[in-house]
N, C-alpha and C. Protein backbone atom coordinates (compact mmCIF):
# COMPACT_ATOMS: atom_id res chain seq x y z
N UNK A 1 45.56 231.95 244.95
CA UNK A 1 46.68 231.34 244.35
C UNK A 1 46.38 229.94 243.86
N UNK A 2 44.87 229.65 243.84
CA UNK A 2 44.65 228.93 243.16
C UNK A 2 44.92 227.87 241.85
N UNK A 3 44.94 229.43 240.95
CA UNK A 3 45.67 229.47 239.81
C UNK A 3 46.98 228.85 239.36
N UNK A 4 47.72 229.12 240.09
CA UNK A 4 48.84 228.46 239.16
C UNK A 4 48.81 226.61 239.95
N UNK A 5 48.43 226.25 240.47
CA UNK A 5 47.86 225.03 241.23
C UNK A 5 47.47 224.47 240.01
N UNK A 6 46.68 225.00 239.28
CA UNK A 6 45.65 224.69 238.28
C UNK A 6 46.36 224.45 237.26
N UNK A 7 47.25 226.11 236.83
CA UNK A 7 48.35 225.69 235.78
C UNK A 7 48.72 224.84 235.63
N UNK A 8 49.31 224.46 236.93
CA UNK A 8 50.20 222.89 236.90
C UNK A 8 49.61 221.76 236.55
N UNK A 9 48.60 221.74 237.41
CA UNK A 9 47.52 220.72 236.82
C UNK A 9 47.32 220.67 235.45
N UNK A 10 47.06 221.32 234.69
CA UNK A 10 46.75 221.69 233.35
C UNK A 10 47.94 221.06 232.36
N UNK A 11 49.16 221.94 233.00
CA UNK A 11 50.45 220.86 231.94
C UNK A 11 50.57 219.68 232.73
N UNK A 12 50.46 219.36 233.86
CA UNK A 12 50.86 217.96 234.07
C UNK A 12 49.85 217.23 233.36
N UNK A 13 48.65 217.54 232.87
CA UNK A 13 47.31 216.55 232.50
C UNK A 13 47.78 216.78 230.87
N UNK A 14 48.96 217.87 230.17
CA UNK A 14 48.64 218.19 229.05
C UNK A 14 50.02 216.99 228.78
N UNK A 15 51.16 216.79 229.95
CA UNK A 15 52.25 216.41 228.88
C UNK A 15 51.99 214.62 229.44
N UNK A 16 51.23 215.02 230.49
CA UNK A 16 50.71 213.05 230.65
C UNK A 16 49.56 212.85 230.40
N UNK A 17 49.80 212.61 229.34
CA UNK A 17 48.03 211.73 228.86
C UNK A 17 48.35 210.34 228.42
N UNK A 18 46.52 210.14 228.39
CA UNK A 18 46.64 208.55 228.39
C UNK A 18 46.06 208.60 226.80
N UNK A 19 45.99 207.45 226.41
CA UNK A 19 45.78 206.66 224.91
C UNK A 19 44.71 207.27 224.93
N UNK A 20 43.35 207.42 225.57
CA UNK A 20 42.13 207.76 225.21
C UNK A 20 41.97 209.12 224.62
N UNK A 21 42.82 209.87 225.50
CA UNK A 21 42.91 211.09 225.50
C UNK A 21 43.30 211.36 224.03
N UNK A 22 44.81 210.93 223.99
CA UNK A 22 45.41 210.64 222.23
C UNK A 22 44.39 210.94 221.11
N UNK A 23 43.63 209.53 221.63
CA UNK A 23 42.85 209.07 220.42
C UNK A 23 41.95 210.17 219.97
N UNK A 24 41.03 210.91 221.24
CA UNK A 24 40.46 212.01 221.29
C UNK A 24 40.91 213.37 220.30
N UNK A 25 42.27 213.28 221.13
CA UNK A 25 43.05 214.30 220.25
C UNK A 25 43.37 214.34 218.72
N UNK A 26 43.23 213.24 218.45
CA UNK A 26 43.50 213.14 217.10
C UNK A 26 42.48 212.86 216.16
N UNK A 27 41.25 212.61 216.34
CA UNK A 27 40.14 212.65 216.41
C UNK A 27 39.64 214.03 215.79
N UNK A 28 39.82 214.90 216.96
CA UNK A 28 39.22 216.02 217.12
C UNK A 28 40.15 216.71 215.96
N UNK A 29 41.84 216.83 215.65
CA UNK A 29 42.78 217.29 215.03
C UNK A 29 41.78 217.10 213.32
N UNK A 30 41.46 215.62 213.33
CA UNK A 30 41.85 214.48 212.13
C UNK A 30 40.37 215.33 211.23
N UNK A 31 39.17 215.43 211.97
CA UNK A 31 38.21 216.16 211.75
C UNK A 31 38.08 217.46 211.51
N UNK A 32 38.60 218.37 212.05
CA UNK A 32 39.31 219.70 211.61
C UNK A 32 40.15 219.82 210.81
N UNK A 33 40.66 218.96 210.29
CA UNK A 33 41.51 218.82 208.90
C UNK A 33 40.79 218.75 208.29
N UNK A 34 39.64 217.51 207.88
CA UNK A 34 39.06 217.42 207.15
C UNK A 34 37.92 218.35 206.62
N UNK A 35 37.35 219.14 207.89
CA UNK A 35 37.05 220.42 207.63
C UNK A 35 37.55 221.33 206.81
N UNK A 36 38.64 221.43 207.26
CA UNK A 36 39.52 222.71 206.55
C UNK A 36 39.67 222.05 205.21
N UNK A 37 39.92 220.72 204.86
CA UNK A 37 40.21 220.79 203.47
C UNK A 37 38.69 220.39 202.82
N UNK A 38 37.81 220.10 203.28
CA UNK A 38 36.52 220.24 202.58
C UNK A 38 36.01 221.73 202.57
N UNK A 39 36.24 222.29 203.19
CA UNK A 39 35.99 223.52 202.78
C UNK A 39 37.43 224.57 201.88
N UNK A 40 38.62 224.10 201.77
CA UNK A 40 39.20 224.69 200.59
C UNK A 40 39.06 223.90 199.42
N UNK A 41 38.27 222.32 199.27
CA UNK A 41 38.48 222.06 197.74
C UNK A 41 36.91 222.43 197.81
N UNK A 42 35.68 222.87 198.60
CA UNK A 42 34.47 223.22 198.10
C UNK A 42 34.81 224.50 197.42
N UNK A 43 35.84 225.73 198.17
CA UNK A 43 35.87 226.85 197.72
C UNK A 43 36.65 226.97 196.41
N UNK A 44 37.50 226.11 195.96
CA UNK A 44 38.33 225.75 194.61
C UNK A 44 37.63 225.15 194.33
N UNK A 45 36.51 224.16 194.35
CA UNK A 45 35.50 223.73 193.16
C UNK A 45 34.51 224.85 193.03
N UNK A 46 33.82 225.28 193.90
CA UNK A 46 32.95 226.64 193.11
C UNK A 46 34.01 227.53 192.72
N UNK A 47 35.04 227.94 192.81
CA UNK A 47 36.02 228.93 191.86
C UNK A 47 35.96 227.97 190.48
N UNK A 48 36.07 226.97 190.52
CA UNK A 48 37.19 226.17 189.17
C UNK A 48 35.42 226.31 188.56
N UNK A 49 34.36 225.77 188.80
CA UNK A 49 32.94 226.27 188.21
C UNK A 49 32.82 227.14 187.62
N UNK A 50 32.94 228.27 188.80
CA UNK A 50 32.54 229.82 188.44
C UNK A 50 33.74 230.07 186.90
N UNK A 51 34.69 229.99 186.66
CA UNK A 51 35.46 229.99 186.26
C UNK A 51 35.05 229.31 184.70
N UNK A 52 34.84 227.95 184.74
CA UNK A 52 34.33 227.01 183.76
C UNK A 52 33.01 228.23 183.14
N UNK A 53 32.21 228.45 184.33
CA UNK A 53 30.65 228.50 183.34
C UNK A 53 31.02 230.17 182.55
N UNK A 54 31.90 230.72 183.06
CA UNK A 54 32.29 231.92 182.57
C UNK A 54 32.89 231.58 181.18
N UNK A 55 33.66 230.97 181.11
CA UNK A 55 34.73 230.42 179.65
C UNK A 55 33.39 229.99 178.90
N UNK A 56 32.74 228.96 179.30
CA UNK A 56 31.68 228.51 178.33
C UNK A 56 30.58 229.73 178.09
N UNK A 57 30.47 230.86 179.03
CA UNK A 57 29.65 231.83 178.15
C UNK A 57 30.36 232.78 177.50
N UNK A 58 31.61 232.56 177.40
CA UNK A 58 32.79 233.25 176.75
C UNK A 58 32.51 232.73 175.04
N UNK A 59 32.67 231.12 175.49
CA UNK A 59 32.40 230.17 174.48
C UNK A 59 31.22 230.30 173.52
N UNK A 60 30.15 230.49 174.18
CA UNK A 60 28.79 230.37 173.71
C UNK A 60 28.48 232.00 172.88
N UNK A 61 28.96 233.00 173.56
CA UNK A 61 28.79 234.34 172.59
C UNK A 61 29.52 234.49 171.83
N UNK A 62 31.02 233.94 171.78
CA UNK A 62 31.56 234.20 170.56
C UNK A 62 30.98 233.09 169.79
N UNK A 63 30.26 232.01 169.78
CA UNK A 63 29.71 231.46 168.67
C UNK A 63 28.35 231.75 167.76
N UNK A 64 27.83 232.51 168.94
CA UNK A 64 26.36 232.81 168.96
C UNK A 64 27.14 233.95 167.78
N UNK A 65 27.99 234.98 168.17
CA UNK A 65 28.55 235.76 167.14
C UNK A 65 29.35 235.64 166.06
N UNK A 66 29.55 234.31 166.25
CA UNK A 66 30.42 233.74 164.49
C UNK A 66 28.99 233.31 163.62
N UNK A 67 28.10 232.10 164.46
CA UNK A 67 26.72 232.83 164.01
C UNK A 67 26.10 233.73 163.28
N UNK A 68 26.42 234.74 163.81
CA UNK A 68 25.33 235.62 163.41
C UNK A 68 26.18 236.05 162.29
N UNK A 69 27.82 236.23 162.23
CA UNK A 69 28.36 237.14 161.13
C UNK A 69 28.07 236.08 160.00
N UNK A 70 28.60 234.87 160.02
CA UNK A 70 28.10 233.92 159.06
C UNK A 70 26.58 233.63 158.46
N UNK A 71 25.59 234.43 159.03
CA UNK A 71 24.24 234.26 159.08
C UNK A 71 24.50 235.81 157.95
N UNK A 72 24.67 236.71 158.61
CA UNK A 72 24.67 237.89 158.04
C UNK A 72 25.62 238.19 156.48
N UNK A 73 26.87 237.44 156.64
CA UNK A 73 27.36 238.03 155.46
C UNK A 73 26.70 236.79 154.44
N UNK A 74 26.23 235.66 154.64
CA UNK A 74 25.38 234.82 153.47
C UNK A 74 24.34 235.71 152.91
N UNK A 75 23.85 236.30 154.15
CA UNK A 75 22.32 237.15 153.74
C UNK A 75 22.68 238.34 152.78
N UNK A 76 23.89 238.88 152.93
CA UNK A 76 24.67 239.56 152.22
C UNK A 76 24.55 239.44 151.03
N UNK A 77 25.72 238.02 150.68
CA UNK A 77 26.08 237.42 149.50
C UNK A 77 24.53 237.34 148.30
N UNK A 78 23.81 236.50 149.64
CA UNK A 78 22.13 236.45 148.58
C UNK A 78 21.98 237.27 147.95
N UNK A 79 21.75 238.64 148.69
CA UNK A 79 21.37 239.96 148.52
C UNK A 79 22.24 240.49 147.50
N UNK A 80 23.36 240.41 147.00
CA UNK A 80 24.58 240.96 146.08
C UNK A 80 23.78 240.13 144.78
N UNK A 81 23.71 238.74 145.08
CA UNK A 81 23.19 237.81 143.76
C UNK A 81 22.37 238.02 143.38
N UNK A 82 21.40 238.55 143.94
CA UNK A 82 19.78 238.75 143.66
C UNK A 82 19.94 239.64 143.03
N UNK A 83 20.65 241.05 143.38
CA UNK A 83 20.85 242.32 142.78
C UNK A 83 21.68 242.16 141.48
N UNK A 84 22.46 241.44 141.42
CA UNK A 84 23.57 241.31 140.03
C UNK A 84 22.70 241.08 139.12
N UNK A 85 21.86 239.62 139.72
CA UNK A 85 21.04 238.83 138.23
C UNK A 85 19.36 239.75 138.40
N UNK A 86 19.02 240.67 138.78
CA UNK A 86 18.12 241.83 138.37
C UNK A 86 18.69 242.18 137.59
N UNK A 87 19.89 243.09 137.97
CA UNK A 87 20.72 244.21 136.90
C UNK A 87 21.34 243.72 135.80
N UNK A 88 21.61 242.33 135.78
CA UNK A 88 21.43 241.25 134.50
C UNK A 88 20.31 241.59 133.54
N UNK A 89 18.86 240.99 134.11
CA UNK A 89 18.32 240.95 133.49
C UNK A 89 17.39 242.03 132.89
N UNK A 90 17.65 243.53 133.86
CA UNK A 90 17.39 244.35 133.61
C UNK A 90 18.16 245.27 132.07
N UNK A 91 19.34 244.39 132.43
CA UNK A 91 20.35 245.18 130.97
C UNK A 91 20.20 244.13 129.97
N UNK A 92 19.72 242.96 130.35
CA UNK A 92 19.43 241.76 129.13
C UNK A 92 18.15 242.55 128.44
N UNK A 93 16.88 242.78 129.27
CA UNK A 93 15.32 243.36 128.16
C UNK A 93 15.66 244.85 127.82
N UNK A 94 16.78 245.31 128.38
CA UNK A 94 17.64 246.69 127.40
C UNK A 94 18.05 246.34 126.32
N UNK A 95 18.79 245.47 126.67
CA UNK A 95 19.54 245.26 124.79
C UNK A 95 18.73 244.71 124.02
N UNK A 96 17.47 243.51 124.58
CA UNK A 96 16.86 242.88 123.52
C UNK A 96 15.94 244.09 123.14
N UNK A 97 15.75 245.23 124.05
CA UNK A 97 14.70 246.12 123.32
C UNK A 97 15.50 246.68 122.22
N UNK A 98 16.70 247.27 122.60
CA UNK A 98 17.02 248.15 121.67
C UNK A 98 17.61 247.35 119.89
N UNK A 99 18.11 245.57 120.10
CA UNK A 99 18.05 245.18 119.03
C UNK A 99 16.89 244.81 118.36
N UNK A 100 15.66 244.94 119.70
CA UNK A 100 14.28 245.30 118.13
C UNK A 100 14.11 246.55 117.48
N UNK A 101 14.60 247.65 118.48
CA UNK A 101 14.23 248.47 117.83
C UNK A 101 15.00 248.64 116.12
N UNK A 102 16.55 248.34 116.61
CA UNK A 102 17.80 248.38 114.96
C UNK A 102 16.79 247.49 114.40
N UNK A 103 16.85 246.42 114.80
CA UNK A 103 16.12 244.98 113.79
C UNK A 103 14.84 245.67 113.05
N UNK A 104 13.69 246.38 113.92
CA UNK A 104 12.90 247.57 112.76
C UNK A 104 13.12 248.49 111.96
N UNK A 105 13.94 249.32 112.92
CA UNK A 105 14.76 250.07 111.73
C UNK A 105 15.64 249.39 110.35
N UNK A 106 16.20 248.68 110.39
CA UNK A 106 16.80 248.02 109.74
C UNK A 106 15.34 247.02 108.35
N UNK A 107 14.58 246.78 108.79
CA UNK A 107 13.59 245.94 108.03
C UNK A 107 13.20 247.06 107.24
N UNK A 108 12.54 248.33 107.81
CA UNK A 108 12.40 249.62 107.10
C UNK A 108 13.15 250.21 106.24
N UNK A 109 14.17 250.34 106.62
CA UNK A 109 15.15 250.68 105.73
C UNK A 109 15.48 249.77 104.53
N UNK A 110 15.49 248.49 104.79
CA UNK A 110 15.87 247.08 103.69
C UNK A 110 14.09 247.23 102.71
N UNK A 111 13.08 247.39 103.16
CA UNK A 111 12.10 247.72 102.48
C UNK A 111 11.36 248.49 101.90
N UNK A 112 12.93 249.52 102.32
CA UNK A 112 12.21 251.04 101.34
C UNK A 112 13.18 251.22 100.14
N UNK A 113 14.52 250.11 100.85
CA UNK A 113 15.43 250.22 99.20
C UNK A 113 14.85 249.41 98.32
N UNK A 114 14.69 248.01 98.81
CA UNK A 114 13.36 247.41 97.47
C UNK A 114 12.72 247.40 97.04
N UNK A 115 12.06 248.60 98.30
CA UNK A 115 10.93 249.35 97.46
C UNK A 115 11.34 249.82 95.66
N UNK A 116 12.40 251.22 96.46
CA UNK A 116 12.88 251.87 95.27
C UNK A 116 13.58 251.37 94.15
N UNK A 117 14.02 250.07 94.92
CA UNK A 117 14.92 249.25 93.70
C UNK A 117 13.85 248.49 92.72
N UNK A 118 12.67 247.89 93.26
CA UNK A 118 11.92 246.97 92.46
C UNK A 118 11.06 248.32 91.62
N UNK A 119 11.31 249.72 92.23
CA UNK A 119 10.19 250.71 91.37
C UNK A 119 11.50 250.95 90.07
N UNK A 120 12.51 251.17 90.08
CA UNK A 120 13.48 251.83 89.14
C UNK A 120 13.61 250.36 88.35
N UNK A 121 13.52 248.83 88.52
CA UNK A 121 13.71 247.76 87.86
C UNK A 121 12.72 247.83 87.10
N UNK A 122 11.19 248.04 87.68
CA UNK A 122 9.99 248.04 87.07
C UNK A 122 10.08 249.23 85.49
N UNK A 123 10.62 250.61 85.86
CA UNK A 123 11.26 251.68 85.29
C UNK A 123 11.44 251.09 84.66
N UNK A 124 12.68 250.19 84.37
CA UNK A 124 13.76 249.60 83.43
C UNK A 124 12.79 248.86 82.72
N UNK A 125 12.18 247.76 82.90
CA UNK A 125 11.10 247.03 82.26
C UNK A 125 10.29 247.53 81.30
N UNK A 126 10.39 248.87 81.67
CA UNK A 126 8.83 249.71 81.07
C UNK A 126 10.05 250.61 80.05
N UNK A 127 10.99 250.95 80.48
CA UNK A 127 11.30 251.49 79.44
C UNK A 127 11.87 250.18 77.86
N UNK A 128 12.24 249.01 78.59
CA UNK A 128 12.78 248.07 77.54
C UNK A 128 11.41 247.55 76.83
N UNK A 129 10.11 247.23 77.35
CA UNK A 129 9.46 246.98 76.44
C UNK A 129 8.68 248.22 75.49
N UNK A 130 8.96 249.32 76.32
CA UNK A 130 8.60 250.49 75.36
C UNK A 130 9.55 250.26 73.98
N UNK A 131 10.50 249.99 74.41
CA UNK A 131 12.10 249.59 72.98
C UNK A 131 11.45 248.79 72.37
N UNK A 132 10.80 247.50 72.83
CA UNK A 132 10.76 246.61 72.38
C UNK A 132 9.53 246.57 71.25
N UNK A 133 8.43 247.53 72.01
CA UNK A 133 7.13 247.50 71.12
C UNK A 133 7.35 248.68 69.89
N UNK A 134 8.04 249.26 70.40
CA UNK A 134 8.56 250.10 68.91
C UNK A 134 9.42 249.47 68.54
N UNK A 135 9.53 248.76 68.62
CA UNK A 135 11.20 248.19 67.44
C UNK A 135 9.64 247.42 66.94
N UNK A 136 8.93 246.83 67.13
CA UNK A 136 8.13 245.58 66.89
C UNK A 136 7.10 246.46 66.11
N UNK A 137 6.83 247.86 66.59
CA UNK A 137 5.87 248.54 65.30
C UNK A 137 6.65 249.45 64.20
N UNK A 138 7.90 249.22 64.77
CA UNK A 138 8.42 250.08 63.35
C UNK A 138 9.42 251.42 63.18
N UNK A 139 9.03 251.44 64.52
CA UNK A 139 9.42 252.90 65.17
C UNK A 139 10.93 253.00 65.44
N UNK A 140 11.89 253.16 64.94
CA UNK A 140 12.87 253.65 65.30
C UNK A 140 13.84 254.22 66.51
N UNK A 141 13.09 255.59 66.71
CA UNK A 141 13.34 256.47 67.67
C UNK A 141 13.40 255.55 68.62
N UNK A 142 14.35 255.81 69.86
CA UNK A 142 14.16 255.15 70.86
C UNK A 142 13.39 256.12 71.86
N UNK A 143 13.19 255.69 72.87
CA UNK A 143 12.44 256.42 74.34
C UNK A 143 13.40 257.43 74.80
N UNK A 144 12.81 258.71 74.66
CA UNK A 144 13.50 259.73 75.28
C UNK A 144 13.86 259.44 76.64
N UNK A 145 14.76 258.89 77.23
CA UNK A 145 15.60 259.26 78.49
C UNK A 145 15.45 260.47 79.89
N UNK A 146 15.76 261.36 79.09
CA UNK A 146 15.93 262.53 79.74
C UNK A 146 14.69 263.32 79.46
N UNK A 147 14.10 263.07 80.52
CA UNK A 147 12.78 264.24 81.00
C UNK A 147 12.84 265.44 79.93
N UNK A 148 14.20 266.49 79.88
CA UNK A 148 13.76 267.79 79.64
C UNK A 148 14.22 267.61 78.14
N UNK A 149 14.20 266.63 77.44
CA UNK A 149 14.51 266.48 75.74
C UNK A 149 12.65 266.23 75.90
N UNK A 150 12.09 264.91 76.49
CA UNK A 150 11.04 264.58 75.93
C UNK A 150 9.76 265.45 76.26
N UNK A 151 10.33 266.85 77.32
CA UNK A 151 9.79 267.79 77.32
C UNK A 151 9.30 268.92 76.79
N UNK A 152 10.83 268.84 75.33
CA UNK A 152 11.27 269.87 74.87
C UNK A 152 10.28 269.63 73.62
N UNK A 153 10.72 268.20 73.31
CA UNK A 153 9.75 267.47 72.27
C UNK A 153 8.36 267.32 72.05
N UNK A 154 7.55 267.12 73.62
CA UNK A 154 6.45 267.47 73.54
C UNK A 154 5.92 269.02 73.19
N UNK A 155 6.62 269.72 73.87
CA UNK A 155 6.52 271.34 73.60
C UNK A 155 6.57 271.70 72.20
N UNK A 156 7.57 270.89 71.45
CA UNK A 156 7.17 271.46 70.34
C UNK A 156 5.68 270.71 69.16
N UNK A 157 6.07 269.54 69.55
CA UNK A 157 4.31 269.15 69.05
C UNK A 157 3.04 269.61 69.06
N UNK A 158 3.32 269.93 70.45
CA UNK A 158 2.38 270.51 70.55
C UNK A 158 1.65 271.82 69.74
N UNK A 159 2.91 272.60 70.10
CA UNK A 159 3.10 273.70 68.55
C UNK A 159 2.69 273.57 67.58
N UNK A 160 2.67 272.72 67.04
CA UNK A 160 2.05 271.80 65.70
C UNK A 160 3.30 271.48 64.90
N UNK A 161 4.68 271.44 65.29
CA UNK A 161 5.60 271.10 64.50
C UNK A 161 5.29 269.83 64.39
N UNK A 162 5.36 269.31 63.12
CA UNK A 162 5.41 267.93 62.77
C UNK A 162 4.58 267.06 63.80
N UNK A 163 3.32 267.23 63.14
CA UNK A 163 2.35 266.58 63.83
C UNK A 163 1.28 265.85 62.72
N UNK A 164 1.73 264.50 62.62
CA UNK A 164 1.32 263.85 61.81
C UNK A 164 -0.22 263.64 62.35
N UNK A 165 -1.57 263.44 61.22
CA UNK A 165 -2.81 263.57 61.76
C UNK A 165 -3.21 261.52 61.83
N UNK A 166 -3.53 261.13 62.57
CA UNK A 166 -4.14 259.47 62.24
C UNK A 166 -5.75 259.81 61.70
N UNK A 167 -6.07 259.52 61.30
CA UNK A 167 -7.67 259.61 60.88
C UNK A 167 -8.46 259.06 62.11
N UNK A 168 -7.92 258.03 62.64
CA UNK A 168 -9.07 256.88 63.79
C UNK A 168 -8.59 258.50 65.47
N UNK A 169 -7.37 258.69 65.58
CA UNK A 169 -7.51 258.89 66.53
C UNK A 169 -7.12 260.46 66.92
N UNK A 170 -6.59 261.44 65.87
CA UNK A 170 -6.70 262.44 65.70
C UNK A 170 -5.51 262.78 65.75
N UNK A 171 -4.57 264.18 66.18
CA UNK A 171 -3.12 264.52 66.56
C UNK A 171 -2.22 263.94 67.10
N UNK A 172 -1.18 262.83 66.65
CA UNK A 172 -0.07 262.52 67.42
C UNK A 172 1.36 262.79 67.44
N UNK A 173 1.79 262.50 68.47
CA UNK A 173 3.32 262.44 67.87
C UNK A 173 4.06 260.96 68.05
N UNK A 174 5.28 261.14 67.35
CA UNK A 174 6.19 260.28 67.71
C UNK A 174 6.26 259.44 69.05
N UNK A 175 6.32 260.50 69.97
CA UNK A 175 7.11 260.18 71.13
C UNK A 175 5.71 260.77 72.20
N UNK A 176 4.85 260.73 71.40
CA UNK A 176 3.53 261.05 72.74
C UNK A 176 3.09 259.81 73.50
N UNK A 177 3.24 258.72 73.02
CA UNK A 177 2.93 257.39 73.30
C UNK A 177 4.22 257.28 74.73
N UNK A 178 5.28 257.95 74.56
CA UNK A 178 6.12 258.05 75.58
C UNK A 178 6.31 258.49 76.89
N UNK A 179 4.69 259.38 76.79
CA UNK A 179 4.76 260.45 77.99
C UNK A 179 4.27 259.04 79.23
N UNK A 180 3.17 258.46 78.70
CA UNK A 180 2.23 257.69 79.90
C UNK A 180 2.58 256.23 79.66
């Protein structure tokens, strides 16, 4: 029966204490507080951390990925420009080919009508001084025109219709000087 002897002892020593004791007590209280709250703001500063370095790699990949789309759609854009001004200049040495080719065709064509035009002017020339050298020897008749008269005409000279003789140069006609 020790025990409750002891009890007593125990609250009489618990509800009479002295200053030292106090001080002890509060001490010991004042330090276990400070425990307890150094260890809930250590555990709310590594949360509020953990927390932070998470947002900033939140932070850091979506930039790393605005990055890259901004990296990518420029490389894009290049790539669109590069291709436009090829297909530019690919349809630019198209057209300049094909306006050499008109521009030849076209020179050909402009130099086969002057051809024919400076041969039918020349024509004209040859038939006006043919006019001209018979009017100038005497001759009358003008230059048969039409092929199948001065055809008809030679045909019959030939025949011997009216085929005046020259002594120097033998059988002529009129209009034989006309053929060449």
């Amino acid at each position: 029966m020790e025990t409750p002897s002891c009890y007593g002892s125990c609250l009489f020593s618990f509800f009479s204490t002295s200053p030292r004791r106090d001080r002890e007590h509060f001490l010991d209280v004042r330090r276990s507080a400070v425990v307890l709250q150094a260890a809930f703001r250590g555990h709310h500063a590594r949360t509020q951390i953990a927390k932070m370095h998470k947002a900033a790699a939140i932070i850091q990949a979506n930039f790393r990925r605005h990055k890259q789309q901004t990296d990518y759609k420029r490389r894009c854009w290049a790539v669109t420009v590069i291709q436009q001004r090829f297909r530019a200049q690919k349809c630019k040495e198209l057209q300049e080919k094909r306006y050499q080719d008109v521009r030849r065709a076209v020179i050909v064509l402009q130099a086969a009508y002057r051809g024919i035009k400076s041969r039918r002017m020349i024509g004209k020339r040859r038939e006006t001084s043919c006019w001209t050298r018979s009017l100038k020897l005497g001759q009358h008749n003008p230059p048969v025109r039409n092929h199948r008269k001065r055809h008809l005409r030679s045909q019959d000279n030939w025949k011997g219709q009216s085929t005046p003789m020259d002594p120097e140069r033998g059988p002529t006609s009129r209009h034989t000087g006309d053929l060449f």
